[in-house]
Structures are given as C-alpha cells and as structure tokens.
C-alpha atoms as a PDB file:
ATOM      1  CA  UNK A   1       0.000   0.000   0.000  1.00  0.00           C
ATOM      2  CA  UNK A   2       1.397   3.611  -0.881  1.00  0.00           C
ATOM      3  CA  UNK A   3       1.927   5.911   1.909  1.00  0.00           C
ATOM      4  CA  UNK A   4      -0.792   8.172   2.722  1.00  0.00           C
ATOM      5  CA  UNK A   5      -0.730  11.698   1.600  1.00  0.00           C
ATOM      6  CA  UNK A   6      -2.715  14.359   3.721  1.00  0.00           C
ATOM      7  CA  UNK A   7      -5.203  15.702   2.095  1.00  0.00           C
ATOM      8  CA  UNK A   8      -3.542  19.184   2.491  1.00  0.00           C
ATOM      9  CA  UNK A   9      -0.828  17.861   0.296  1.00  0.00           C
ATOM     10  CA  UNK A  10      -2.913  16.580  -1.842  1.00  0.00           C
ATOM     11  CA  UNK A  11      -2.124  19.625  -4.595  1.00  0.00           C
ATOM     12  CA  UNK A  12       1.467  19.298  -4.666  1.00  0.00           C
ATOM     13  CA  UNK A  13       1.364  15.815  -6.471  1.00  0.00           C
ATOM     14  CA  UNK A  14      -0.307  17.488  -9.239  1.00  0.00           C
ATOM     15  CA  UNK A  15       0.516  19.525 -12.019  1.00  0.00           C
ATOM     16  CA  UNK A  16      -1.331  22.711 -11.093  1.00  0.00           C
ATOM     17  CA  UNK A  17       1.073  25.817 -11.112  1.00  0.00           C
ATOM     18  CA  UNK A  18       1.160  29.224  -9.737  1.00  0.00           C
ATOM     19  CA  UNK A  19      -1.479  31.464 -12.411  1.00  0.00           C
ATOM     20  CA  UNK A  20      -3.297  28.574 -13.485  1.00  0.00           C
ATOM     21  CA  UNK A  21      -6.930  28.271 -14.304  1.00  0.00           C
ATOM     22  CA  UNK A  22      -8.353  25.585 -12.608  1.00  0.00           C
ATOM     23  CA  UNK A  23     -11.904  24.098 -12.565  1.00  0.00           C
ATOM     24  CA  UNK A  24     -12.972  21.608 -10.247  1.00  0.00           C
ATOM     25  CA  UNK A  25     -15.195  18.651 -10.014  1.00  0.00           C
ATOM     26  CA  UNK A  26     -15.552  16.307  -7.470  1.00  0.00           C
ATOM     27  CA  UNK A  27     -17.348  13.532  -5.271  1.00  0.00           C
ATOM     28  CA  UNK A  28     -15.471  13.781  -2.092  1.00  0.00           C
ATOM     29  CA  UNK A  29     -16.858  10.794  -0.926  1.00  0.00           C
ATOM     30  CA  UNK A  30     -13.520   8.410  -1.043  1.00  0.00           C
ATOM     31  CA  UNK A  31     -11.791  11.802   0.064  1.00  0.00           C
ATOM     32  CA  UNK A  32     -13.399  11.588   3.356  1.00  0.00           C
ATOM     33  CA  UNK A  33     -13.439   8.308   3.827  1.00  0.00           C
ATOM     34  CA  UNK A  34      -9.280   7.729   3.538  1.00  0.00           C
ATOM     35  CA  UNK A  35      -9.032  11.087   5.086  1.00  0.00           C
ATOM     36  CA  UNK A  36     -10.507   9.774   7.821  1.00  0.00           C
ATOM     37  CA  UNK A  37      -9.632   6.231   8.087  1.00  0.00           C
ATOM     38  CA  UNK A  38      -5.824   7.478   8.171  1.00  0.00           C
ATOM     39  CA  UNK A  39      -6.841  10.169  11.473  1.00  0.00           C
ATOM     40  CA  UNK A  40      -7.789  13.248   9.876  1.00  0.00           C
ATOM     41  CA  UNK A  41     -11.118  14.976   9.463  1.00  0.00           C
ATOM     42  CA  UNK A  42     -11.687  16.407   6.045  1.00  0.00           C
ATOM     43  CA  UNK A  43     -11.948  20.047   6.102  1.00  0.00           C
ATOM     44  CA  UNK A  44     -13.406  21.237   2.701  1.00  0.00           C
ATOM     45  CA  UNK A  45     -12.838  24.731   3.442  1.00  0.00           C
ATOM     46  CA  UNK A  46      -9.223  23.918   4.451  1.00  0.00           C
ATOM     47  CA  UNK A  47      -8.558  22.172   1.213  1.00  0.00           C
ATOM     48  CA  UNK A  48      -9.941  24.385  -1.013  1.00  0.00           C
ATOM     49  CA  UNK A  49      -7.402  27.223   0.995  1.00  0.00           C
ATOM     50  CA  UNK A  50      -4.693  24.351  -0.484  1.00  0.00           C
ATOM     51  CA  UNK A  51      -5.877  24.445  -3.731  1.00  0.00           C
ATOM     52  CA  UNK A  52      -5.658  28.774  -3.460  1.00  0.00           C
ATOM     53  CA  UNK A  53      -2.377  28.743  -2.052  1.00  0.00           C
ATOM     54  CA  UNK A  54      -1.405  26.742  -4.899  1.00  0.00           C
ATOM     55  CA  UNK A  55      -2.553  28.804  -8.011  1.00  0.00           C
ATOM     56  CA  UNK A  56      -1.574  31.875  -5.964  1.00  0.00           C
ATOM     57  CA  UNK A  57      -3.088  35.708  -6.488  1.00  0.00           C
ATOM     58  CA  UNK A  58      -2.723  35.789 -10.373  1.00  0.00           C
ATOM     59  CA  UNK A  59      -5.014  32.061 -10.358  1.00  0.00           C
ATOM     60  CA  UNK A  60      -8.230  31.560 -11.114  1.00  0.00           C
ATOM     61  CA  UNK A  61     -10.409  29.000  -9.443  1.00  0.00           C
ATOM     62  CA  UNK A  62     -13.894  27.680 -10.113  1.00  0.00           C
ATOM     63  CA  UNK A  63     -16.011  25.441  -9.220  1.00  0.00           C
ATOM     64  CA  UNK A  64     -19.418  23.972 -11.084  1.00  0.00           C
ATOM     65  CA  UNK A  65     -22.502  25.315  -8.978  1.00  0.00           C
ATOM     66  CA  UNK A  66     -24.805  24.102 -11.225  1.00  0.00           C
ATOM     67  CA  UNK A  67     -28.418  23.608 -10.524  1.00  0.00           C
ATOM     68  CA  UNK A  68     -31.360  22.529 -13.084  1.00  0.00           C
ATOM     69  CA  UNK A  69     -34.396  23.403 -11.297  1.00  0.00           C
ATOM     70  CA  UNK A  70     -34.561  26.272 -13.866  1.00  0.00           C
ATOM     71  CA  UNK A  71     -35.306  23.802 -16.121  1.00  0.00           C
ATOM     72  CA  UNK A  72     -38.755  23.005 -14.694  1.00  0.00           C
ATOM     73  CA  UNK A  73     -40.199  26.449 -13.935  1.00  0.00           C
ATOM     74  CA  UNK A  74     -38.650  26.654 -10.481  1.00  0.00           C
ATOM     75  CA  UNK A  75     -37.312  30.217  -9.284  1.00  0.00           C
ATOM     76  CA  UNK A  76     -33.796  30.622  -9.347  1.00  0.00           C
ATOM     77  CA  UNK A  77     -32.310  33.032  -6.491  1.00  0.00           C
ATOM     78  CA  UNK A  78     -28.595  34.101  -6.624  1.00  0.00           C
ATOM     79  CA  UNK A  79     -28.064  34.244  -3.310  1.00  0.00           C
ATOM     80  CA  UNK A  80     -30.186  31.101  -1.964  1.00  0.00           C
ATOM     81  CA  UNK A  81     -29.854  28.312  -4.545  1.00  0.00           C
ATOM     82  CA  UNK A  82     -27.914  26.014  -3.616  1.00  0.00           C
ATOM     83  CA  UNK A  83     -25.344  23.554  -6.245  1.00  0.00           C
ATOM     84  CA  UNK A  84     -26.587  20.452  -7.471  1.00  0.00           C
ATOM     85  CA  UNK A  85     -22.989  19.485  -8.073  1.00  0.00           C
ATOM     86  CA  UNK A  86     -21.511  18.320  -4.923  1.00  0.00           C
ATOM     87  CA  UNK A  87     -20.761  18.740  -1.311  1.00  0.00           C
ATOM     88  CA  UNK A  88     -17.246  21.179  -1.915  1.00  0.00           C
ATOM     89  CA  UNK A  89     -19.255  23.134  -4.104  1.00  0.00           C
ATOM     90  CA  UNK A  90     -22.098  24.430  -1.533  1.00  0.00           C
ATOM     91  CA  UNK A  91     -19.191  25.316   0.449  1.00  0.00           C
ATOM     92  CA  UNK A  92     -17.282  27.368  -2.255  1.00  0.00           C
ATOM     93  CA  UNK A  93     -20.573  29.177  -2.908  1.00  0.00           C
ATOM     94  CA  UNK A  94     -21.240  30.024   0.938  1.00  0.00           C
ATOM     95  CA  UNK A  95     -17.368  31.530   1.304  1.00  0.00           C
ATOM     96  CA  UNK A  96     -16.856  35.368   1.086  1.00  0.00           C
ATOM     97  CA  UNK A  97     -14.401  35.310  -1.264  1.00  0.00           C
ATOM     98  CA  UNK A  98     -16.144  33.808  -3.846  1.00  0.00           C
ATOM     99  CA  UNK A  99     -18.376  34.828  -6.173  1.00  0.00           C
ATOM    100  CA  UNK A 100     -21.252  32.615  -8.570  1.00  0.00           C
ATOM    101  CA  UNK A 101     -21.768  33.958 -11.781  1.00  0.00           C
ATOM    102  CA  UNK A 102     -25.206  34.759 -13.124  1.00  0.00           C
ATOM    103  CA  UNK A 103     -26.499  31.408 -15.329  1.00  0.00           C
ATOM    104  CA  UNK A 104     -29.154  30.370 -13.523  1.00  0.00           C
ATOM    105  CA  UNK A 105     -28.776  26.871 -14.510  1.00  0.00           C
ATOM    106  CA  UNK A 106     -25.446  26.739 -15.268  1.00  0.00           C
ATOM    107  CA  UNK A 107     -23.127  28.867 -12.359  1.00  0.00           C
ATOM    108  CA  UNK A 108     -19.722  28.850 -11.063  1.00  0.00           C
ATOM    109  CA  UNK A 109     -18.397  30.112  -7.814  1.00  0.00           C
ATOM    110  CA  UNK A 110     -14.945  31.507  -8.543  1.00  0.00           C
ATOM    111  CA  UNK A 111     -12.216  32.777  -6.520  1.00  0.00           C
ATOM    112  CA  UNK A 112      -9.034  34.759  -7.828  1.00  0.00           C
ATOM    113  CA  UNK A 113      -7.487  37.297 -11.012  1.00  0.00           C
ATOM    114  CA  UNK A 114     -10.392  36.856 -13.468  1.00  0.00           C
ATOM    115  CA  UNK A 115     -13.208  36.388 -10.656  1.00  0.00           C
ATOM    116  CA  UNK A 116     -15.321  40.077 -11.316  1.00  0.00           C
ATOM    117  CA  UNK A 117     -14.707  39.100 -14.958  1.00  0.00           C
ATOM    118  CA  UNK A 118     -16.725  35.960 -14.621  1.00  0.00           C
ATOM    119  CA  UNK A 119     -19.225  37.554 -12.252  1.00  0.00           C
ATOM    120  CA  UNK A 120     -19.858  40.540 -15.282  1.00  0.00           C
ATOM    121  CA  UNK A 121     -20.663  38.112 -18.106  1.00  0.00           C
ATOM    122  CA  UNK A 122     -24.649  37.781 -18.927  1.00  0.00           C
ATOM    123  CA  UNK A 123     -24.872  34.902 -21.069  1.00  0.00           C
ATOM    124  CA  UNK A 124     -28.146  33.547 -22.426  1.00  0.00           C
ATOM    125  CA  UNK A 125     -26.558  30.226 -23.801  1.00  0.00           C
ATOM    126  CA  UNK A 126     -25.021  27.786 -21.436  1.00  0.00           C
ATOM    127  CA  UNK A 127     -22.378  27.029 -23.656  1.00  0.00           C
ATOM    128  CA  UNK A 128     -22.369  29.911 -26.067  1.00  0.00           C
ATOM    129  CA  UNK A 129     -18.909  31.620 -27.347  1.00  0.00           C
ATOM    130  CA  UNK A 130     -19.421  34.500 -24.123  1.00  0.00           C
ATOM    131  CA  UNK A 131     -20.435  32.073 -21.673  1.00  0.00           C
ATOM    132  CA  UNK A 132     -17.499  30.677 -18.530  1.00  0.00           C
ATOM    133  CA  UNK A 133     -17.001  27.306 -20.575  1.00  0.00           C
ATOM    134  CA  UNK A 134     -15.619  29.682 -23.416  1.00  0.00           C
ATOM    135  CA  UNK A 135     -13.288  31.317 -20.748  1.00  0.00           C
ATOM    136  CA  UNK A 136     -12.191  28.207 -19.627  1.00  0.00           C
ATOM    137  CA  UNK A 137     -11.593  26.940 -23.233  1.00  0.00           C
ATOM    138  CA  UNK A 138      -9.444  30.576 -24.439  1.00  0.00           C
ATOM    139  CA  UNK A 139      -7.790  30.384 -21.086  1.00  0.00           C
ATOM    140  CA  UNK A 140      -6.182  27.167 -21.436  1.00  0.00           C
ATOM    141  CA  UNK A 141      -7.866  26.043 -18.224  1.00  0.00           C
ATOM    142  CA  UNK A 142      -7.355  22.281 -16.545  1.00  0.00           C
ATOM    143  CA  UNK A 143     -10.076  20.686 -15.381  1.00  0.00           C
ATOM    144  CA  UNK A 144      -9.469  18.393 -11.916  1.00  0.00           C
ATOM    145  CA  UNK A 145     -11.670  16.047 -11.077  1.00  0.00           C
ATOM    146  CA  UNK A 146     -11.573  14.310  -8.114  1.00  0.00           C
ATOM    147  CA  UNK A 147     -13.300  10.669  -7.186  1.00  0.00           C
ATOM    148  CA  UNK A 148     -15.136  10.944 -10.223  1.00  0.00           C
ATOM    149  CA  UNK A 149     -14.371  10.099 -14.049  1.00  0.00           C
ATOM    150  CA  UNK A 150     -15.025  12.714 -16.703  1.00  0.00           C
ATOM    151  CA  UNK A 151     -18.117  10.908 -18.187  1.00  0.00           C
ATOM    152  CA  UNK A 152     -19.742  12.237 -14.789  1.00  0.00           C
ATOM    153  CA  UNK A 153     -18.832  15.991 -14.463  1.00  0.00           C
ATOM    154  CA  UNK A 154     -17.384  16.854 -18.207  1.00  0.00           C
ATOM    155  CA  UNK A 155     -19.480  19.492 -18.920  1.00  0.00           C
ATOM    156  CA  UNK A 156     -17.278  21.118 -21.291  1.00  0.00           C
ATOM    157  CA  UNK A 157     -17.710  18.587 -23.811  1.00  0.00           C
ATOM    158  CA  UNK A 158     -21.332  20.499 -24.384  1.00  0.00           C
ATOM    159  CA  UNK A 159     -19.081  23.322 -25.002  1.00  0.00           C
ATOM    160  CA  UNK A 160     -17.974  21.731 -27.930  1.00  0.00           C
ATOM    161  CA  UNK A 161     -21.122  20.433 -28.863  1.00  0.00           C
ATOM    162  CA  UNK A 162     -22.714  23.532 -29.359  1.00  0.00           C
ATOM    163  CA  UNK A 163     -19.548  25.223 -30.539  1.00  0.00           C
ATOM    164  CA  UNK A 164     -19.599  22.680 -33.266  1.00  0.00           C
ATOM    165  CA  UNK A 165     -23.246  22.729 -33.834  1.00  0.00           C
ATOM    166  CA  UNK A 166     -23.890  18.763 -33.876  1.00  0.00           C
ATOM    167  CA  UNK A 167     -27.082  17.712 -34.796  1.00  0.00           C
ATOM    168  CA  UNK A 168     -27.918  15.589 -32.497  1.00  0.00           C
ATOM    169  CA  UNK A 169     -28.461  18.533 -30.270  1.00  0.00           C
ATOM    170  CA  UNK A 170     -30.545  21.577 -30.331  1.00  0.00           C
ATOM    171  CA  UNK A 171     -30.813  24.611 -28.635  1.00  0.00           C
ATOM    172  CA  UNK A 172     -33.877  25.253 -26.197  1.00  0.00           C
ATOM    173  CA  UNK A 173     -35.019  28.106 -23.925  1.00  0.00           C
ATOM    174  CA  UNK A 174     -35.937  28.047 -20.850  1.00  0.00           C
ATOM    175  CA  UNK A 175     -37.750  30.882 -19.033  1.00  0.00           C
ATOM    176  CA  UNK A 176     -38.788  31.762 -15.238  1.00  0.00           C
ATOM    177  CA  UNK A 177     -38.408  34.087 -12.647  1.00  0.00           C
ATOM    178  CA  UNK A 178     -34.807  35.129 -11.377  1.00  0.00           C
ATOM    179  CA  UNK A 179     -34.000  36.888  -8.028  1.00  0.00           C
ATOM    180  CA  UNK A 180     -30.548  38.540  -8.861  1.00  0.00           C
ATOM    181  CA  UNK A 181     -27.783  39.321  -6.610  1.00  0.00           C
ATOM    182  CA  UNK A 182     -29.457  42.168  -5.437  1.00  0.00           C
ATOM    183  CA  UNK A 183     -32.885  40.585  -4.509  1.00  0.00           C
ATOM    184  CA  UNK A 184     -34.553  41.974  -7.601  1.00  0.00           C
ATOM    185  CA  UNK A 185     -37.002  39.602  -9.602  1.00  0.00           C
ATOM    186  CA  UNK A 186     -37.869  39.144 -12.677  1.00  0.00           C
ATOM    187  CA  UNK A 187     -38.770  37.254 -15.584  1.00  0.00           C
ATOM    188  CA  UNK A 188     -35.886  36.034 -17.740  1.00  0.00           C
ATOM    189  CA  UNK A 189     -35.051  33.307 -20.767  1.00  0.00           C
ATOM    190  CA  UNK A 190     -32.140  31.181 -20.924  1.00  0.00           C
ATOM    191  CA  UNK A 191     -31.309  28.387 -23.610  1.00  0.00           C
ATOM    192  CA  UNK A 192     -29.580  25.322 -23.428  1.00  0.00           C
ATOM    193  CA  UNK A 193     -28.274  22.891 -26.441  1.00  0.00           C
ATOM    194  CA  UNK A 194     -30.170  20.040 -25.391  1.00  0.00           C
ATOM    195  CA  UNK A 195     -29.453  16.489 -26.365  1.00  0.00           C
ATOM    196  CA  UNK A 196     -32.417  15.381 -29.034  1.00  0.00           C
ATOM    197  CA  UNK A 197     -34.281  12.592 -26.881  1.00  0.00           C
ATOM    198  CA  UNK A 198     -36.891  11.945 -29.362  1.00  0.00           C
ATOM    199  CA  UNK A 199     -33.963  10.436 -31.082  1.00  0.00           C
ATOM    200  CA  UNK A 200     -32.641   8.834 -28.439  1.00  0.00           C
ATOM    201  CA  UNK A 201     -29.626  10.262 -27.714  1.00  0.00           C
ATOM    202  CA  UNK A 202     -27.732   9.429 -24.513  1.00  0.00           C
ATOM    203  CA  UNK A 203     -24.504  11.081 -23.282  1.00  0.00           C
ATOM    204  CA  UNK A 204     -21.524   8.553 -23.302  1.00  0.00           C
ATOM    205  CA  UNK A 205     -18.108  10.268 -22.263  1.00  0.00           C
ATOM    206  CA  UNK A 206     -15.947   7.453 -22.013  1.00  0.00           C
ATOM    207  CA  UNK A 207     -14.776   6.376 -25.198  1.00  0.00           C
ATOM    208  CA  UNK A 208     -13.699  10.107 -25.550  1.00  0.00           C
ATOM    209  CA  UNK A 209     -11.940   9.902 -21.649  1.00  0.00           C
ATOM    210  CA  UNK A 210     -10.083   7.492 -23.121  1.00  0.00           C
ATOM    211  CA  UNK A 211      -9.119   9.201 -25.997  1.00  0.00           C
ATOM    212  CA  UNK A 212      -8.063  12.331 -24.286  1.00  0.00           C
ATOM    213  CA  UNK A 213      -5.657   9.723 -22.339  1.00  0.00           C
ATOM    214  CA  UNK A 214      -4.303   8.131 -25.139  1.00  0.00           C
ATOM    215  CA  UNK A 215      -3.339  11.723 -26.822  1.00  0.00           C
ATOM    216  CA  UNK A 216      -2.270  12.952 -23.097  1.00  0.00           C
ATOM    217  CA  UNK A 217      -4.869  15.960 -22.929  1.00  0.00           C
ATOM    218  CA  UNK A 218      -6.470  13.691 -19.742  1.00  0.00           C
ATOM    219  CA  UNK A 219      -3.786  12.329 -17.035  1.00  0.00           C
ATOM    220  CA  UNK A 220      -5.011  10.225 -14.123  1.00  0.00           C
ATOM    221  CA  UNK A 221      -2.853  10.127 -10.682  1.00  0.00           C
ATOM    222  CA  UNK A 222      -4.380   7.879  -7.891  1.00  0.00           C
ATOM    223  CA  UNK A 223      -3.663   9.304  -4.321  1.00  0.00           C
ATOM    224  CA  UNK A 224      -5.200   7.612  -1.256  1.00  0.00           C
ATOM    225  CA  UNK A 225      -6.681   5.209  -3.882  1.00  0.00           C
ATOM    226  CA  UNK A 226      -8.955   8.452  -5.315  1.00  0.00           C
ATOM    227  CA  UNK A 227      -8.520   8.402  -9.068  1.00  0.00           C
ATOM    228  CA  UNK A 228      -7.538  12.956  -9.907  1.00  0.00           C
ATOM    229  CA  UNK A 229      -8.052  13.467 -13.524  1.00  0.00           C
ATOM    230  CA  UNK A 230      -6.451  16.552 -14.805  1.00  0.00           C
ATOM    231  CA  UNK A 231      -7.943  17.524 -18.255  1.00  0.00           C
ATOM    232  CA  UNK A 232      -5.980  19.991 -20.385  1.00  0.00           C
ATOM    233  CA  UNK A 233      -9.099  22.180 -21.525  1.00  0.00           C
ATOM    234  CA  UNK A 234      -7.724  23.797 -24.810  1.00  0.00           C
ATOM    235  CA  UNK A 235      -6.803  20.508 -26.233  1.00  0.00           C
ATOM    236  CA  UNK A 236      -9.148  18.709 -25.036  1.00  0.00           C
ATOM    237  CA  UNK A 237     -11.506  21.252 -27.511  1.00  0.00           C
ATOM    238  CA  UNK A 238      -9.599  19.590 -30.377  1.00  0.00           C
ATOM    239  CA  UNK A 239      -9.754  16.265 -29.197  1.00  0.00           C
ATOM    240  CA  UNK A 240     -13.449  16.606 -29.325  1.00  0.00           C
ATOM    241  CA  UNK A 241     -13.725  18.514 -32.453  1.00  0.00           C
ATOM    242  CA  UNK A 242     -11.734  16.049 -34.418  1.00  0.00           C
ATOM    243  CA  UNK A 243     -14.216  13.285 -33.065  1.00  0.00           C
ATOM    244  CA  UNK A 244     -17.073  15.491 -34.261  1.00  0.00           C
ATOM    245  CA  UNK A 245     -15.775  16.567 -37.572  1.00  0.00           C
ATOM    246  CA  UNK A 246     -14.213  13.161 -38.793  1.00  0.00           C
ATOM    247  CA  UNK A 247     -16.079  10.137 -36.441  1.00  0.00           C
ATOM    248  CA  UNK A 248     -19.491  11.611 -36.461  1.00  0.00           C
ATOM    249  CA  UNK A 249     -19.178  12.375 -32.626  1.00  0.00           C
ATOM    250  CA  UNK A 250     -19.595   8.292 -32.228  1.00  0.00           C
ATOM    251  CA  UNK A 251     -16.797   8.930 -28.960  1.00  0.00           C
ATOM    252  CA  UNK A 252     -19.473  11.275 -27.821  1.00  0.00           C
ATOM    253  CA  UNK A 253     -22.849  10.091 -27.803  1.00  0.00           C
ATOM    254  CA  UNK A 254     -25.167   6.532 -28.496  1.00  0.00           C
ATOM    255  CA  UNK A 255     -28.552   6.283 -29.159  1.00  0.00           C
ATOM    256  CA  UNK A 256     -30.553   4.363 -26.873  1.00  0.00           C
ATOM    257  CA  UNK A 257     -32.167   1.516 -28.531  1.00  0.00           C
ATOM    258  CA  UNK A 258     -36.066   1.439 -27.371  1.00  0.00           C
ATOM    259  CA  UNK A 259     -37.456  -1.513 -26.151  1.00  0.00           C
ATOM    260  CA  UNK A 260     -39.872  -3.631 -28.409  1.00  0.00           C
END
C-alpha cells in the first residue's frame, strides 16, 4: 500500500502551477473516507485554501454550482440556490471570497485574477462563445476532477457540442423568474443545447476519456486510492472537435435503442 498523503498535500502531487486556471469537479466521498480512516477529518474549506495557495493571487479558481431546477419552472435566487454538483461546491458558494456567476442553470463560484470578470458576463446560452465554458476553453484552463471520471462531471464537452453545432443537439429556452444578486425579480429566458431525446440520444463520455488519455490531454494520478483526472481544456476542444468533424461524434454520444 502507498503511503498516505494528507489531504492538504494533496495539490502538490499534481501539475497545477502558480497562475493557473483551474476548474474543479468532485465527489469527495472516497476523500473523506481515507481522510478519515488514516486520522484526519476532512476540512473542505481547508482544502480548497490548499488548492488557493497553490494557483496563488494571479489564479483563477472555479467550481461547477450548477443547478437545473430552472429547467422546470422553479425560481432561481442568486443568493439562496444552492449547487446540485456536490458537497465542496455548496461550500465554495457560501465563502466570502467567492463569487457565482449569473447562469441560472449553469453557475460557477470563482475565486481569484479573473473572478469580477466571470461575475460581469450575462450569457443567455449555457455554452455559447461569451459564456465561462468559453473562458475556460481561451484560457487554457485544466479541469481536476476528483473521485469521479469525466463521463460524470465533463461538462465542457457540451461546449464543444454547441460550438460545433452537432445535430444531435438543439438549442432550447428556458424561461422563469430570477431573483438577482441584489434581490430583484424578474422574468428572464435562458437556452440550453439540449441532447435530441426523441432520437434517443444518450450522453456517453468514455470512449472520448479514453481518448483524451491516449493523446495525453487527460492524465489520471491515484492518491489515497482516489482516481484525480487533470484535463488539459484547450486541447481537449480539439480532441473533441476532431471526433465530431471526422467520427461523427460516435466517442461522444449513443442512441438508446427502445425496447420492443
């Protein structure tokens, strides 16, 4: 058995540098549990501080704080709604020094050098060319994910999607009331390039994981037997494109074959 790394630590047996952009996903589940098992109590706040430390003042960090209740006619408030995306999340969006940005379905918490630029951007799409996933793309981001595979939290890939305009997708709008930041309401519209169910489309990520570790845009490190994934965001854009554009996106999606 290797020897356990604190989870403090954990950041300094990756390849995140001073000024990087990093995005996070995560089920801290495993986390926790090793954390624990080897005497220590898993502090979320204390290792996203490691993560800070790490990517230093000029850094950016996010984190998905995404939340679909939108979708269904549900009132989305700035302030209140909480992340459907994980435990580490909630906490990055209750901290002081960071701020969500405006999507009501699709949000970020973000700490660091770009953070008011995030918080100023008033995207309709969710994956448009002026929404975070484009910043994260023209930024030469990584994406970390932590006790989780891509196929589970690779959100950018709908980035692509849309950027590419597959047809197996199409854009939708969504509309309901929003409390902003400020505790004003009202009524707004926001779209979304939605898979095509009627066609059967399902989302299958990991024939293109795998591809993005065969071309090393996707590197997995196991620490305290958690699988990190860190995803090289710019070309992992044309590891995805090239799928789309010469193998019909068949790494990206299947259809779902209905039942007789």
């Amino acid at each position: 058995m290797s020897e356990y790394v604190s989870y403090l630590k954990i950041v300094d047996h990756l390849d995140i540098q001073e000024g990087d952009t990093v995005l996070i996903g995560s089920d801290i589940t495993l986390l926790a549990f090793y954390a624990m098992r080897n005497g220590e109590k898993l502090d979320l706040n204390l290792f996203i501080n490691s993560m800070i430390k790490k990517i230093g003042q000029s850094g950016t960090l996010l984190f998905p704080t995404f939340n679909w209740d939108f979708c269904s006619g549900k009132v989305f408030d700035y302030n209140k709604t909480p992340s459907e995306t994980g435990a580490l999340t909630n906490v990055a969006l209750k901290r002081n020094d960071f701020t969500r940005t405006k999507h009501p379905i699709y949000s970020f918490a973000v700490w660091g050098n770009d953070q008011n630029m995030l918080f100023e951007m008033d995207n309709k799409s969710s994956f448009g060319p002026d929404s975070p996933f484009a910043y994260l793309h023209h930024n030469k981001a990584k994406m970390l994910t932590i006790g989780q595979g891509p196929q589970y939290s690779f959100t950018f890939g709908h980035y692509v999607e849309e950027s590419e305009k597959v047809s197996y997708r199409y854009m939708k709008d969504f509309t309901g009331d929003y409390i902003d930041h400020k505790g004003n309401i009202d009524q707004r519209t926001y779209s979304m390039y939605v898979r095509d169910i009627k066609k059967g489309v399902v989302t299958n990520l990991n024939p293109i994981r795998e591809e993005m570790g065969k071309k090393g845009v996707s590197t997995l490190k196991q620490i305290n037997n958690v699988n990190f994934y860190l995803i090289d965001l710019y070309n992992a854009y044309s590891v995805i494109q090239d799928d789309i554009q010469n193998n019909q996106a068949k790494k990206l999606y299947i259809i779902e074959k209905k039942q007789a």
